[in-house]
Protein backbone atom coordinates (compact mmCIF):
# COMPACT_ATOMS: atom_id res chain seq x y z
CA UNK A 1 23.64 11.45 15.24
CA UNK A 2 21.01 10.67 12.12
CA UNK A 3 17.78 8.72 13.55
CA UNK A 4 15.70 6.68 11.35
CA UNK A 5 12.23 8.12 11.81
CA UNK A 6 10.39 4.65 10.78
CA UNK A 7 7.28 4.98 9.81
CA UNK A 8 5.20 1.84 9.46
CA UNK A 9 4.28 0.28 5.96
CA UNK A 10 6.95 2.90 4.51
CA UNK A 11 9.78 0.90 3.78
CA UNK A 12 11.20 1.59 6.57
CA UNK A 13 12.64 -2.27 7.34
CA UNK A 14 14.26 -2.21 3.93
CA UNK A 15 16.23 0.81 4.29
CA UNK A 16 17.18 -0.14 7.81
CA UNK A 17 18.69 -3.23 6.13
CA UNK A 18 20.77 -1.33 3.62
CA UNK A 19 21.97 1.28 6.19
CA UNK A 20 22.45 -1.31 9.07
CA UNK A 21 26.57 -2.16 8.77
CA UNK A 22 27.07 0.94 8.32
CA UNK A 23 26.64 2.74 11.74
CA UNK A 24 25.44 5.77 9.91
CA UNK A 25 21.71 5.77 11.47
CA UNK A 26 20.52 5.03 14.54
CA UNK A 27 17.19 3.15 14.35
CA UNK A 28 14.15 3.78 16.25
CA UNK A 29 11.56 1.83 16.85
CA UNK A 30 7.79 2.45 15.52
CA UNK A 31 6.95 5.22 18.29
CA UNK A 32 9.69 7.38 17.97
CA UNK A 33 8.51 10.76 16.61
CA UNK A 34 10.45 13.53 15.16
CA UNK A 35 9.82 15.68 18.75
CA UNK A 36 11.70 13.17 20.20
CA UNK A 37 15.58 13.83 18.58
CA UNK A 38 17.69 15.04 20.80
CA UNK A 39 19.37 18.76 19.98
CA UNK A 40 21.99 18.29 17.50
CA UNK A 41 20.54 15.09 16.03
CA UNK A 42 19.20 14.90 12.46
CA UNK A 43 16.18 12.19 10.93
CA UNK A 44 15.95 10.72 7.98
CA UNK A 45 12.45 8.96 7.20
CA UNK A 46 10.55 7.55 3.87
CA UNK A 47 7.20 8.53 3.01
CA UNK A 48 4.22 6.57 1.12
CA UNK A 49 1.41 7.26 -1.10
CA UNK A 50 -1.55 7.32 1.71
CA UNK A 51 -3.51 5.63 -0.38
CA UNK A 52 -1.17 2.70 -0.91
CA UNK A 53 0.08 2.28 2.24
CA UNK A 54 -3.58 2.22 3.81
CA UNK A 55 -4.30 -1.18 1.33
CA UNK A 56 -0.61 -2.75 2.40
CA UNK A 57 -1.32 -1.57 6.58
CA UNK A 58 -5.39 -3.75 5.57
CA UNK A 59 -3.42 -6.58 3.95
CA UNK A 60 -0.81 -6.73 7.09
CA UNK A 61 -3.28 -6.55 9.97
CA UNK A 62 -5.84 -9.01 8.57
CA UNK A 63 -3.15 -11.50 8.42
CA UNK A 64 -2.16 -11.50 11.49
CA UNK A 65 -5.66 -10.63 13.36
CA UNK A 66 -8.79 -11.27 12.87
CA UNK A 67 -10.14 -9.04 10.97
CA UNK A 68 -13.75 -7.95 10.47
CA UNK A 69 -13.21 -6.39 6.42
CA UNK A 70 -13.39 -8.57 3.46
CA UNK A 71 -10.98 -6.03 1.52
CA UNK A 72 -9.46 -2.63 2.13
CA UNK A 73 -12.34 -1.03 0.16
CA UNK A 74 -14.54 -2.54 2.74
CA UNK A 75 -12.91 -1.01 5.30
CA UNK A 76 -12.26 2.49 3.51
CA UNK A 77 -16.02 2.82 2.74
CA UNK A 78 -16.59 2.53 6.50
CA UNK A 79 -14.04 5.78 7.20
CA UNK A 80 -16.50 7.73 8.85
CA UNK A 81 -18.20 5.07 11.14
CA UNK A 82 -16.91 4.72 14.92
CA UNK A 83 -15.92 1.04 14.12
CA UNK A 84 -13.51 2.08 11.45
CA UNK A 85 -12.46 5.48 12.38
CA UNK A 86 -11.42 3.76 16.40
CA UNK A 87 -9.19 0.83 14.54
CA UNK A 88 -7.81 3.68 12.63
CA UNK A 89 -6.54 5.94 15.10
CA UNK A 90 -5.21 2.75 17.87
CA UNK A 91 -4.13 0.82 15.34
CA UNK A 92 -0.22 2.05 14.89
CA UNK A 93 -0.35 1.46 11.04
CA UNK A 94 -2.74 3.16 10.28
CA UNK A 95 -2.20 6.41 11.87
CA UNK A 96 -1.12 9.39 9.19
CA UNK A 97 2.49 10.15 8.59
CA UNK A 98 1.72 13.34 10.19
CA UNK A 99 1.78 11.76 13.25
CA UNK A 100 5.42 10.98 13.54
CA UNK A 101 6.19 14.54 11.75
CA UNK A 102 5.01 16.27 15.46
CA UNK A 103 7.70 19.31 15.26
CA UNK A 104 8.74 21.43 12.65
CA UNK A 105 12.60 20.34 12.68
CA UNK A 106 13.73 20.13 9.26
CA UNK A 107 15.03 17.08 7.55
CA UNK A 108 18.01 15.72 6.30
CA UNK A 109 16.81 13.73 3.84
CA UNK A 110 13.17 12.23 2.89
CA UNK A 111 12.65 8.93 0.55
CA UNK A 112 9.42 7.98 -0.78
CA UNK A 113 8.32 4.19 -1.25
CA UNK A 114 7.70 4.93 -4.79
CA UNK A 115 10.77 6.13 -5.63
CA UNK A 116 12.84 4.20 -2.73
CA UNK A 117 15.84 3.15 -5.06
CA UNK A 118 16.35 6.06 -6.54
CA UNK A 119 16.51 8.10 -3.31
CA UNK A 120 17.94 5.43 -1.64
CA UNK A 121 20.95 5.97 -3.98
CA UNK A 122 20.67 9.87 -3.20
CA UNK A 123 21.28 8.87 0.55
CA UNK A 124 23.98 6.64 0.07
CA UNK A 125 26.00 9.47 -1.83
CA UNK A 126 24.86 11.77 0.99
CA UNK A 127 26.24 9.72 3.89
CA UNK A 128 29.13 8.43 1.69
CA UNK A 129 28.56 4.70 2.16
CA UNK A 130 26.87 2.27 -0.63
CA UNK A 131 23.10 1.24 -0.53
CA UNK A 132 22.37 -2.40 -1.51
CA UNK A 133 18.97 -1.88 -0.90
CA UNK A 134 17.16 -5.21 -0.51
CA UNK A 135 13.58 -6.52 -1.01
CA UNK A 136 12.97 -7.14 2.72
CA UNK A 137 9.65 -7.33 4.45
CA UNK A 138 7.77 -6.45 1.19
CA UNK A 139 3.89 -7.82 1.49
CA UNK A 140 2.63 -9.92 -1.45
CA UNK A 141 -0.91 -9.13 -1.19
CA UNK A 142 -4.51 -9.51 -3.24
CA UNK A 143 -4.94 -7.24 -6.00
CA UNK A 144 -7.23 -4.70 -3.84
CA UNK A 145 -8.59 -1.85 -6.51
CA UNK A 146 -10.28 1.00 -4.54
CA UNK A 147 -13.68 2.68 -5.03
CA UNK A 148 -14.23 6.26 -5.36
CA UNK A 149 -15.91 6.57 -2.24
CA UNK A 150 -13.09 4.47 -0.58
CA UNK A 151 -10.45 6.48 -2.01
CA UNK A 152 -12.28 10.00 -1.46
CA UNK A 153 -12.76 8.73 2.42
CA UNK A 154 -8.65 7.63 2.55
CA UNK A 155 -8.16 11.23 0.65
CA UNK A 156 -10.22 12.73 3.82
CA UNK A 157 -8.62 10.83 6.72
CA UNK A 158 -5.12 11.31 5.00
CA UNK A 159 -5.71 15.42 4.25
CA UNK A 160 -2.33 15.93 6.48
CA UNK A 161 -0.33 13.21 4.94
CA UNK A 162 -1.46 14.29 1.61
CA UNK A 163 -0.40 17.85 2.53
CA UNK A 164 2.83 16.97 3.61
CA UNK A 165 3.49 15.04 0.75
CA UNK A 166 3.45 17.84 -1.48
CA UNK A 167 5.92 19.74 1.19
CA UNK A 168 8.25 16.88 1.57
């Protein structure tokens, strides 16, 4: 069986949505990490830009919590502090891709956000059904331009996901 490994903020919910009538992949929820498949079983997941997918995982908790950052570069400056650094590693969004990559079982196939219709198209071929890929659960947030030190501290926190981007 192929599991969706869904990583938050990803775009995850979108390719669920193209692969869903299919009966191709099984989805898992938000907590299922790839040292959970069961022998024989393959994953699938999509990986994001760290940086980029910190600002959309800001834009999506302050809307629906209340939130004690003005922007993401408010929060981002503040990797570092206890305050920031605790919401970062409880808060499910926010923890690194790595996270859900806990084993070293290889891949069938990995998508990135930025390229999501192009490899999107690359897994339909592979699993021999069409991908009408839609433009589901897609955030419309603030412009939110990032500092230097916000983006070095992201760069820090997100050394593994950065590292596994360039694997992946």
């Amino acid at each position: 069986m192929i599991q969706l490994l869904h990583i938050p903020k990803t775009g995850g919910t979108a390719l669920w949505s193209a692969l869903s009538g299919s009966g191709a992949v099984h989805r898992n929820g938000h907590t299922f990490i790839l040292s959970h498949l069961r022998q024989g079983d393959e994953a699938i997941t999509i990986l994001r830009d760290p940086a980029a997918r910190f600002v959309s995982a800001f834009w999506w908790m302050a809307l629906r919590h209340l939130w004690p950052w003005a922007d993401p570069d408010a929060m981002a400056r503040g990797i570092g502090t206890a305050k920031v650094d605790d919401t970062l590693r409880r808060t499910l969004v926010f923890l690194p891709q790595a996270h859900w990559m806990d084993a070293d079982t290889p891949l069938l196939w990995v998508g990135h956000t930025e390229s999501l219709a192009t490899d999107a198209t690359r897994l339909g071929t592979l699993l021999g059904c069409p991908m009408d890929l839609p433009r589901s659960n897609v955030g419309e947030y603030p412009p939110s331009p990032l500092s230097a030190t916000a983006t070095d501290n992201i760069r820090a926190f997100y050394a593994d996901d950065y590292a596994l981007l360039t694997r992946l």
